[in-house]
C-alpha atoms as a PDB file:
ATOM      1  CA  UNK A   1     107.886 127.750 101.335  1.00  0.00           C
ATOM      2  CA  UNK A   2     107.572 123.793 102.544  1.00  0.00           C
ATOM      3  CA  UNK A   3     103.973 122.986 102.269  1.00  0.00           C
ATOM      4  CA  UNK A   4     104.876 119.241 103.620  1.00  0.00           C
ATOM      5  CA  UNK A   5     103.878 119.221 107.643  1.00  0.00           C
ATOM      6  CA  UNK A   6     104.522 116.354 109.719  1.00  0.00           C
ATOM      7  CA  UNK A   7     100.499 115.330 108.957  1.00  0.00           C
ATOM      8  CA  UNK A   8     100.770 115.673 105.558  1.00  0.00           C
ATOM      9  CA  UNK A   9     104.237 113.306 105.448  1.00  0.00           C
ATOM     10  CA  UNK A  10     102.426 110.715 107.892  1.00  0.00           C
ATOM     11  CA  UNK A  11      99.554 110.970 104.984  1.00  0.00           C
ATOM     12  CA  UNK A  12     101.669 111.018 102.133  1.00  0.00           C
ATOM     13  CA  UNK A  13     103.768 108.230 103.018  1.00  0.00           C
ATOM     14  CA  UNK A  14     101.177 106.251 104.759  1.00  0.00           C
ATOM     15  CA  UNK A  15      99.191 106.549 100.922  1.00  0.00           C
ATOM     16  CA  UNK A  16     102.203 105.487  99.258  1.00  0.00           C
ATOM     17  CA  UNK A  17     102.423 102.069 101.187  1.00  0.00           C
ATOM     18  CA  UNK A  18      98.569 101.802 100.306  1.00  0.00           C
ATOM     19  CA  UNK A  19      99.156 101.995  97.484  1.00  0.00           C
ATOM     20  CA  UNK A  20     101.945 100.113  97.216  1.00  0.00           C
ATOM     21  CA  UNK A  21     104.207 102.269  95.644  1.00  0.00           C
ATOM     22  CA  UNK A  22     106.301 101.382  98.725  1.00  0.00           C
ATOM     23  CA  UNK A  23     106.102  97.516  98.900  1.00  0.00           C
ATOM     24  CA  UNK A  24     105.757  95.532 102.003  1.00  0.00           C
ATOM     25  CA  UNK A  25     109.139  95.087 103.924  1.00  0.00           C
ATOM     26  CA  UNK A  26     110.901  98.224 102.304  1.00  0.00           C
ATOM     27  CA  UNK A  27     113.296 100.001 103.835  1.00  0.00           C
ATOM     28  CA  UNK A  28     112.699 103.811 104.895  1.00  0.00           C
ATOM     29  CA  UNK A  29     115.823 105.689 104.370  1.00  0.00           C
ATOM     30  CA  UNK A  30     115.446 108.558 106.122  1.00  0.00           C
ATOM     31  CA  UNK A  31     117.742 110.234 104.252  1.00  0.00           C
ATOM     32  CA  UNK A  32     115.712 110.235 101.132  1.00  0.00           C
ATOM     33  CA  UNK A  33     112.643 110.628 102.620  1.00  0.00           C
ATOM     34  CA  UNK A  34     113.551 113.712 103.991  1.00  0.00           C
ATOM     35  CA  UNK A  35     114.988 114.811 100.115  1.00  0.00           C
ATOM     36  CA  UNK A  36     111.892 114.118  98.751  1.00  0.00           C
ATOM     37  CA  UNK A  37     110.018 116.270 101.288  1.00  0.00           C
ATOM     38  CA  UNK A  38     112.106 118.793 101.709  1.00  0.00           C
ATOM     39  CA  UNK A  39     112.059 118.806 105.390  1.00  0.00           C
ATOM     40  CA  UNK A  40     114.837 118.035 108.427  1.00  0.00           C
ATOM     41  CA  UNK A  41     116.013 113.956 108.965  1.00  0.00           C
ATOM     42  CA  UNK A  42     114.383 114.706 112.540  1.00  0.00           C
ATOM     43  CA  UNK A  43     110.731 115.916 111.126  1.00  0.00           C
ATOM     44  CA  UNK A  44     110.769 111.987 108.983  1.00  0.00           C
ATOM     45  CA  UNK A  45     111.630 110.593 111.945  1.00  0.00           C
ATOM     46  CA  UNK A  46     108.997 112.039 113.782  1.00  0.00           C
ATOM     47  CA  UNK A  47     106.256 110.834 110.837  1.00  0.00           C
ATOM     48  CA  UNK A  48     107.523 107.491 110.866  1.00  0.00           C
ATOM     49  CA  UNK A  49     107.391 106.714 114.611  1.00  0.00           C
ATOM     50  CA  UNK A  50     103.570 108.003 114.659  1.00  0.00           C
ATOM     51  CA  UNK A  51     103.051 105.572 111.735  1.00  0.00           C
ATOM     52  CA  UNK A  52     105.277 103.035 114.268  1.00  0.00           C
ATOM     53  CA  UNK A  53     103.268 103.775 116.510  1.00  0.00           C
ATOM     54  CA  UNK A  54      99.909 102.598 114.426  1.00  0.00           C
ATOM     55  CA  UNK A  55     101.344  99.898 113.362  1.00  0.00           C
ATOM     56  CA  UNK A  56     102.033 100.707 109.560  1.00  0.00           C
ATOM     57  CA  UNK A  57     106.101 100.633 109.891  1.00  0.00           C
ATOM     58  CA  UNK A  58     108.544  98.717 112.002  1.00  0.00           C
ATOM     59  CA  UNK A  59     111.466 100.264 113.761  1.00  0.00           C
ATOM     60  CA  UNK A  60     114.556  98.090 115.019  1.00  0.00           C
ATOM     61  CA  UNK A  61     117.790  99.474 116.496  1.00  0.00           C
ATOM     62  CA  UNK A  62     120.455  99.634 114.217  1.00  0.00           C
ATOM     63  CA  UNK A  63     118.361  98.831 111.320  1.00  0.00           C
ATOM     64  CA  UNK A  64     115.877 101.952 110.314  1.00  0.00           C
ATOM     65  CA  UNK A  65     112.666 101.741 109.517  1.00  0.00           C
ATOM     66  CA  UNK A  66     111.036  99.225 107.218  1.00  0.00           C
ATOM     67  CA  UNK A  67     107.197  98.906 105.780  1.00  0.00           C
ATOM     68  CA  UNK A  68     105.547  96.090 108.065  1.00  0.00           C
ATOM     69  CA  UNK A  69     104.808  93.141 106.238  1.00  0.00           C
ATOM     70  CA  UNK A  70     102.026  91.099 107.414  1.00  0.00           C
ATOM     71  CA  UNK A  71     101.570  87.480 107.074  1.00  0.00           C
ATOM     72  CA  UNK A  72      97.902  85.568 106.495  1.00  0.00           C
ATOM     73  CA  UNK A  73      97.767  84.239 109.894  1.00  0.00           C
ATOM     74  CA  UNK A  74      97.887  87.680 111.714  1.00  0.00           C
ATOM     75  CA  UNK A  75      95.665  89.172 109.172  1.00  0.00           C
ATOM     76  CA  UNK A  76      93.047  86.790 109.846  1.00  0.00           C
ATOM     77  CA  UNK A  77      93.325  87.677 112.984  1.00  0.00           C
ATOM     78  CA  UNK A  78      92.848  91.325 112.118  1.00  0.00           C
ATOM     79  CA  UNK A  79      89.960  90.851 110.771  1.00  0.00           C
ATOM     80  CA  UNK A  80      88.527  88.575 113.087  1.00  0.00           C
ATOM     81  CA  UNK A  81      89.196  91.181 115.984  1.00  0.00           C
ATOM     82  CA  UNK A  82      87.229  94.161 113.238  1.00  0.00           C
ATOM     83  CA  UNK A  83      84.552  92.059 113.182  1.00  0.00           C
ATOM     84  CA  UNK A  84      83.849  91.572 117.322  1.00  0.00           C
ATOM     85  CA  UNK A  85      84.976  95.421 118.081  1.00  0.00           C
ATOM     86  CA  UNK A  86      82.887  97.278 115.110  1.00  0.00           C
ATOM     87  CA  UNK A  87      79.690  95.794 115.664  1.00  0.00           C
ATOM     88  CA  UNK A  88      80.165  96.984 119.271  1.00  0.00           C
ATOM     89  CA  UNK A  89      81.185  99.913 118.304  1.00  0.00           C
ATOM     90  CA  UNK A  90      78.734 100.963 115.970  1.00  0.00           C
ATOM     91  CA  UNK A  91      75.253  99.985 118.077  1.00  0.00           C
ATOM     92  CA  UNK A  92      76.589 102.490 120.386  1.00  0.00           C
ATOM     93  CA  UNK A  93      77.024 104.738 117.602  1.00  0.00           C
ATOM     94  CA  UNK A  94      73.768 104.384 116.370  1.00  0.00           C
ATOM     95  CA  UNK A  95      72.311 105.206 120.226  1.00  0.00           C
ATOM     96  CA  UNK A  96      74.251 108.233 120.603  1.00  0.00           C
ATOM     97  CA  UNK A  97      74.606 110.081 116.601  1.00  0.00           C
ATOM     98  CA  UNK A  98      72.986 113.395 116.116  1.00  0.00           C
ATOM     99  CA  UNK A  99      72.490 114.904 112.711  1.00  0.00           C
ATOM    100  CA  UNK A 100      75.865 116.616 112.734  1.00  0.00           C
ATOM    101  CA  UNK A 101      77.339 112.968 113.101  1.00  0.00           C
ATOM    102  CA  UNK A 102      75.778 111.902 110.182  1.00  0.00           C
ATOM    103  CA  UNK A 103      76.521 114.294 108.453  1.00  0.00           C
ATOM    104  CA  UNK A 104      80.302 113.914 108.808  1.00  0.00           C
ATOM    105  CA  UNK A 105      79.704 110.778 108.290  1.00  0.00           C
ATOM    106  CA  UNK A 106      78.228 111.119 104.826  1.00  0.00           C
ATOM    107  CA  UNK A 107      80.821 113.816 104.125  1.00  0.00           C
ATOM    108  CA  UNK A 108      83.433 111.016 104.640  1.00  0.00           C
ATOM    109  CA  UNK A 109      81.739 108.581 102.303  1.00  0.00           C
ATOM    110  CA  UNK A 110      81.244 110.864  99.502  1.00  0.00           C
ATOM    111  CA  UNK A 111      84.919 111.858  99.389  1.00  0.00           C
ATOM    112  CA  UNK A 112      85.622 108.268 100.088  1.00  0.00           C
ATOM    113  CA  UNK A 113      83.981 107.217  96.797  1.00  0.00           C
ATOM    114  CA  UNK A 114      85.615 110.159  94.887  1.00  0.00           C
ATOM    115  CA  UNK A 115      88.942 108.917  95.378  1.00  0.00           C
ATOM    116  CA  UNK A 116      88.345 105.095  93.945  1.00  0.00           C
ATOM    117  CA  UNK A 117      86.466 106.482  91.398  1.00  0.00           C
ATOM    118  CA  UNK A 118      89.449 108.449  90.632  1.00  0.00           C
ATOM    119  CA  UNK A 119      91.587 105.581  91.308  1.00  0.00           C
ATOM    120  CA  UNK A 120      93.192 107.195  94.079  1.00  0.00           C
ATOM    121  CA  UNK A 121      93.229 103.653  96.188  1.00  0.00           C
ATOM    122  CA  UNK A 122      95.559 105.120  98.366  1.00  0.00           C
ATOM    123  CA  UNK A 123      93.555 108.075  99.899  1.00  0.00           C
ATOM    124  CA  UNK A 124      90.731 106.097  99.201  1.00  0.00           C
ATOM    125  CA  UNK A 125      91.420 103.565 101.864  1.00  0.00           C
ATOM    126  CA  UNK A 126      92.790 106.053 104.385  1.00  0.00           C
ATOM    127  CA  UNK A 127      88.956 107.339 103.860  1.00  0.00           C
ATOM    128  CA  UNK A 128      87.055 104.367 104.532  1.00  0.00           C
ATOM    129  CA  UNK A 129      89.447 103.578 107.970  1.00  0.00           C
ATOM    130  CA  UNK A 130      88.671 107.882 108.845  1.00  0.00           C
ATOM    131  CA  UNK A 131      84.615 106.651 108.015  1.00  0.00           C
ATOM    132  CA  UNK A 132      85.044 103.259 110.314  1.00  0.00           C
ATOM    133  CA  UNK A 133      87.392 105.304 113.231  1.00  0.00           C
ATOM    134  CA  UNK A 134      84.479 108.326 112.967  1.00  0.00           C
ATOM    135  CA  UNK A 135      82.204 105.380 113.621  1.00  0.00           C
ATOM    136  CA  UNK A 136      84.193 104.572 116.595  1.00  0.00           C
ATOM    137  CA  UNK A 137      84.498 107.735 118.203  1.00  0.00           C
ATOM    138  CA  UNK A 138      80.678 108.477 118.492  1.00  0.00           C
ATOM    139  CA  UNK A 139      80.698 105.404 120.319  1.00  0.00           C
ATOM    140  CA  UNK A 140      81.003 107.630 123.089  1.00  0.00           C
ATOM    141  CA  UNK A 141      83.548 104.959 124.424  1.00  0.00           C
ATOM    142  CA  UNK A 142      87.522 106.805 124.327  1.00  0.00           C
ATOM    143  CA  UNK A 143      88.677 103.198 125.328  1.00  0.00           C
ATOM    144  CA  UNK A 144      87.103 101.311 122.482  1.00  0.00           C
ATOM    145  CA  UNK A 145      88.173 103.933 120.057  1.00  0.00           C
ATOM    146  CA  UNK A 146      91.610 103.635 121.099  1.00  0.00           C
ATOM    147  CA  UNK A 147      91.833  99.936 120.115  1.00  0.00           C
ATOM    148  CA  UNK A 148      89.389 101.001 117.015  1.00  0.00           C
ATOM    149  CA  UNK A 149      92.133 103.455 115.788  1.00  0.00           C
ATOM    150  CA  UNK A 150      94.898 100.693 115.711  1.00  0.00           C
ATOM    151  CA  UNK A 151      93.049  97.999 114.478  1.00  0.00           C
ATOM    152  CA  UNK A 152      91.840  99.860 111.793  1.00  0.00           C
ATOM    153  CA  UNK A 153      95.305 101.135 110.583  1.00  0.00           C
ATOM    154  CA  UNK A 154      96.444  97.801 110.664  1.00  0.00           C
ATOM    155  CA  UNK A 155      93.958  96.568 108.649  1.00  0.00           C
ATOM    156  CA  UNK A 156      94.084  99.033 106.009  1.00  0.00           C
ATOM    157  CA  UNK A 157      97.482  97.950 105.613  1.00  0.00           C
ATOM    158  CA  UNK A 158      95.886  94.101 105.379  1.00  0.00           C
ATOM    159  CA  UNK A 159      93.914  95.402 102.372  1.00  0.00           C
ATOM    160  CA  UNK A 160      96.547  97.229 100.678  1.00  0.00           C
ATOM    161  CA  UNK A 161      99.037  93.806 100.564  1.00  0.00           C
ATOM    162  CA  UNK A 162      95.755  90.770 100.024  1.00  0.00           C
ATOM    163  CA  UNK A 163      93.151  92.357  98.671  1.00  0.00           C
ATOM    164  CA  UNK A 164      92.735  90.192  95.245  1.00  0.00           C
ATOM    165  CA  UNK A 165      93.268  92.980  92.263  1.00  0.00           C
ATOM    166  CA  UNK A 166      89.342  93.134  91.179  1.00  0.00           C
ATOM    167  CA  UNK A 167      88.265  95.035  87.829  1.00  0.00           C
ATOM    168  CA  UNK A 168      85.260  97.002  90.562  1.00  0.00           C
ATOM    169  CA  UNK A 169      86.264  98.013  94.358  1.00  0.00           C
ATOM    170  CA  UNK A 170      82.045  98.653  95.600  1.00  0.00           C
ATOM    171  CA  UNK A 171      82.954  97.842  98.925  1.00  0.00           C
ATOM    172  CA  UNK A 172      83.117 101.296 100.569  1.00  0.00           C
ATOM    173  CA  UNK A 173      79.243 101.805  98.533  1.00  0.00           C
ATOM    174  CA  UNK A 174      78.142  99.719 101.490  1.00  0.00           C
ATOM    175  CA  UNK A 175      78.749 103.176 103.956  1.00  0.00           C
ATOM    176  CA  UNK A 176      75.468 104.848 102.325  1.00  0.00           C
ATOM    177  CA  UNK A 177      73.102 102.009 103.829  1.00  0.00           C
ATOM    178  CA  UNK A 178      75.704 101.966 107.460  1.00  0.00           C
ATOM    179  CA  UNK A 179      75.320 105.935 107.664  1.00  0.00           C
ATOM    180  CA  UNK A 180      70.866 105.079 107.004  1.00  0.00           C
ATOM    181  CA  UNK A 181      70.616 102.820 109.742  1.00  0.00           C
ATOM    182  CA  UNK A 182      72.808 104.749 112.316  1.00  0.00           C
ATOM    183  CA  UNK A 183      71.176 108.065 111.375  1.00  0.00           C
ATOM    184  CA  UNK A 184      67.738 106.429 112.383  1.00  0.00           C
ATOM    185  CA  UNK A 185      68.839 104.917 115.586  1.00  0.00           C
ATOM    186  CA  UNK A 186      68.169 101.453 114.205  1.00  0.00           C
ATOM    187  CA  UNK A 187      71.422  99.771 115.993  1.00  0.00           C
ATOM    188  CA  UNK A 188      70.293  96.233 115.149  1.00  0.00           C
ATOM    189  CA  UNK A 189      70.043  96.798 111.576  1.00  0.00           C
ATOM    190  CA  UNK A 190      73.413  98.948 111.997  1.00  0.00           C
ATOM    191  CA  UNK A 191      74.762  95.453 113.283  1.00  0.00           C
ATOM    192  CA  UNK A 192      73.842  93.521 110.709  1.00  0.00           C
ATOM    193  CA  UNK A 193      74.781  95.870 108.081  1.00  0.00           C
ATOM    194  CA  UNK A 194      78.232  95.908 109.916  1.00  0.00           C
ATOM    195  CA  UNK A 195      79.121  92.493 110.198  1.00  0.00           C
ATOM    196  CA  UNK A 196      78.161  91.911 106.735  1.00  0.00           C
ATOM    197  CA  UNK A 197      79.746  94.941 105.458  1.00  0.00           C
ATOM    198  CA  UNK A 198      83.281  93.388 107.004  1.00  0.00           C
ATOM    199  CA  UNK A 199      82.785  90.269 105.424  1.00  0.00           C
ATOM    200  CA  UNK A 200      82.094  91.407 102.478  1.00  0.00           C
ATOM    201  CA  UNK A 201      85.993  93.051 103.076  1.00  0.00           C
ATOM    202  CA  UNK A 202      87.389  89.826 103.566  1.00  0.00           C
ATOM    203  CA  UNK A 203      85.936  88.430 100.928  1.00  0.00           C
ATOM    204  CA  UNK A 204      87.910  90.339  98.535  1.00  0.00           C
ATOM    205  CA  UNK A 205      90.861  89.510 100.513  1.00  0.00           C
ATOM    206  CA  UNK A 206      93.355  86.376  99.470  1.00  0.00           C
ATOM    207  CA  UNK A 207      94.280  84.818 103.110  1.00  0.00           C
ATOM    208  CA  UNK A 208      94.487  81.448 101.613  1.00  0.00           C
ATOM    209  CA  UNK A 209      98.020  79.442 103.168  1.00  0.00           C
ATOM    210  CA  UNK A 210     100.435  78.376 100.765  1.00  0.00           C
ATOM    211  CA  UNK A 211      99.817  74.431  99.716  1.00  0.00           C
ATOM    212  CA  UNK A 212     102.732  72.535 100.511  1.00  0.00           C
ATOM    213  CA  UNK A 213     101.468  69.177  99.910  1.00  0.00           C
ATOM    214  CA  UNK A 214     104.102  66.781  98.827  1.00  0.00           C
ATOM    215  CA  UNK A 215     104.101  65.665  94.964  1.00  0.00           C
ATOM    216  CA  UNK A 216     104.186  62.219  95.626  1.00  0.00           C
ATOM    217  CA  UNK A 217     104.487  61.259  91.963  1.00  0.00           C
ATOM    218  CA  UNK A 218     107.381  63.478  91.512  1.00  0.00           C
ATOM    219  CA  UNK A 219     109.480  61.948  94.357  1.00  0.00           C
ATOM    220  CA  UNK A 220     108.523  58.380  93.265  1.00  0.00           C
ATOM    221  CA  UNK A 221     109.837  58.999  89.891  1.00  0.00           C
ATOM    222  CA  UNK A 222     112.577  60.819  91.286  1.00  0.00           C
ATOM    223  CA  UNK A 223     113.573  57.657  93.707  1.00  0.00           C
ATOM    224  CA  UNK A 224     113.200  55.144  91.138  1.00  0.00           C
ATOM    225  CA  UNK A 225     115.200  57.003  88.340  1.00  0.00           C
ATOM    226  CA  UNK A 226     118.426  58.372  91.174  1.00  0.00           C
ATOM    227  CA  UNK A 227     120.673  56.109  92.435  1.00  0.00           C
ATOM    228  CA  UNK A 228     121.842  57.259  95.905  1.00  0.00           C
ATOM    229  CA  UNK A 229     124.687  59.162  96.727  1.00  0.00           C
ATOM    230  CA  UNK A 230     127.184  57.532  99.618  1.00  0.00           C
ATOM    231  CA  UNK A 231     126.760  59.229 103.053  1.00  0.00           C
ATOM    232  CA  UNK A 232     129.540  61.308 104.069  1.00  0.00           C
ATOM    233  CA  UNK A 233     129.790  61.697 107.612  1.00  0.00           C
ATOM    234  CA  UNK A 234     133.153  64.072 107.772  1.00  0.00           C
END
């Protein structure tokens, strides 16, 4: 019997691209997808319009499905947007969690820490954007959470391709302290713990712009060592 359901391909596939066993910008036969799970063309496509529909892969007529690839300038702003929504999001958290929150909450962050210490980065990821979008659903606020679950697809995917290759990945540690504050109602230390818990995300993130500042040594050699070429103008 199958054991691969249409959550479990979303997953699968989503981890892959994580992890980037499927690189940013491949193609998504689904052909071969559906080989490799064992399921019907029409179940793949199904999977890989929900993860369309997130954000994760691009669809164009006439040309499949491909991994999107994002460039620095909308990660930035990615990040940027994490950093006005979350804090939001989690003071109402911290207003409105009971101890069965929290508890789900911790649940989250101890499998979370499993899976890098396994060096699952992959599921590991998924786990910390399940931890933030938990965060965003006891908000209370179905609105907020909506944009919350986009955003924070999106920027998994921002980790996965500029996140700078580090010997240590402590980041998602930071959750333990979160899950303290929110647990005690304390939303302004929540905040802060937030906002400084997303930086420290970027800050493990590459975002620099490419230099492209002319080598003006180079071209002055160049100009004094070339004689020009006549113009052709047919």
């Amino acid at each position: 019997m199958n054991r691969h359901n249409l959550e479990s391909i979303v997953e699968h596939i989503f981890c892959g691209i994580l992890m980037r066993a499927i690189p940013p910008g491949a193609h998504l036969r689904e052909s071969r997808l559906a080989e490799a799970f064992g399921v019907s063309r029409s179940i793949i496509r199904r999977a890989l319009q929900r993860l369309h529909h997130e954000g994760i892969v691009d669809i164009r007529p006439n040309k499949g499905a491909s991994v999107v690839q994002l460039g620095r300038a909308e990660a930035r702003a990615i990040c940027e947007a994490r950093g006005v929504l979350e804090v939001a999001l989690v003071r109402l958290a911290a207003q409105h969690c009971d101890e069965s929150d929290a508890q789900a909450l911790r649940t989250i962050a101890t499998r979370e820490a499993q899976y890098f210490e396994n060096n699952d980065r992959g599921h590991g990821l998924l786990l910390s954007a399940q931890f933030h979008e938990k965060i965003a659903h006891m908000s209370g606020n179905d609105v907020l959470h909506g944009y919350a679950k986009n955003l924070l697809s999106r920027s998994a995917l921002v980790v996965a391709q500029y996140e700078r290759r580090e010997p240590e990945h402590c980041t998602h540690s930071e959750h333990h302290a979160l899950i303290d504050a929110i647990a005690a109602h304390d939303a302004d230390t929540a905040c802060t713990l937030m906002r400084q818990h997303l930086e420290s995300i970027e800050s493990k993130l590459d975002l620099r712009e490419a230099e492209s500042e002319i080598d003006w040594d180079a071209l002055l050699e160049h100009l004094n060592t070339t004689a020009p070429s006549p113009l052709k103008l047919a």
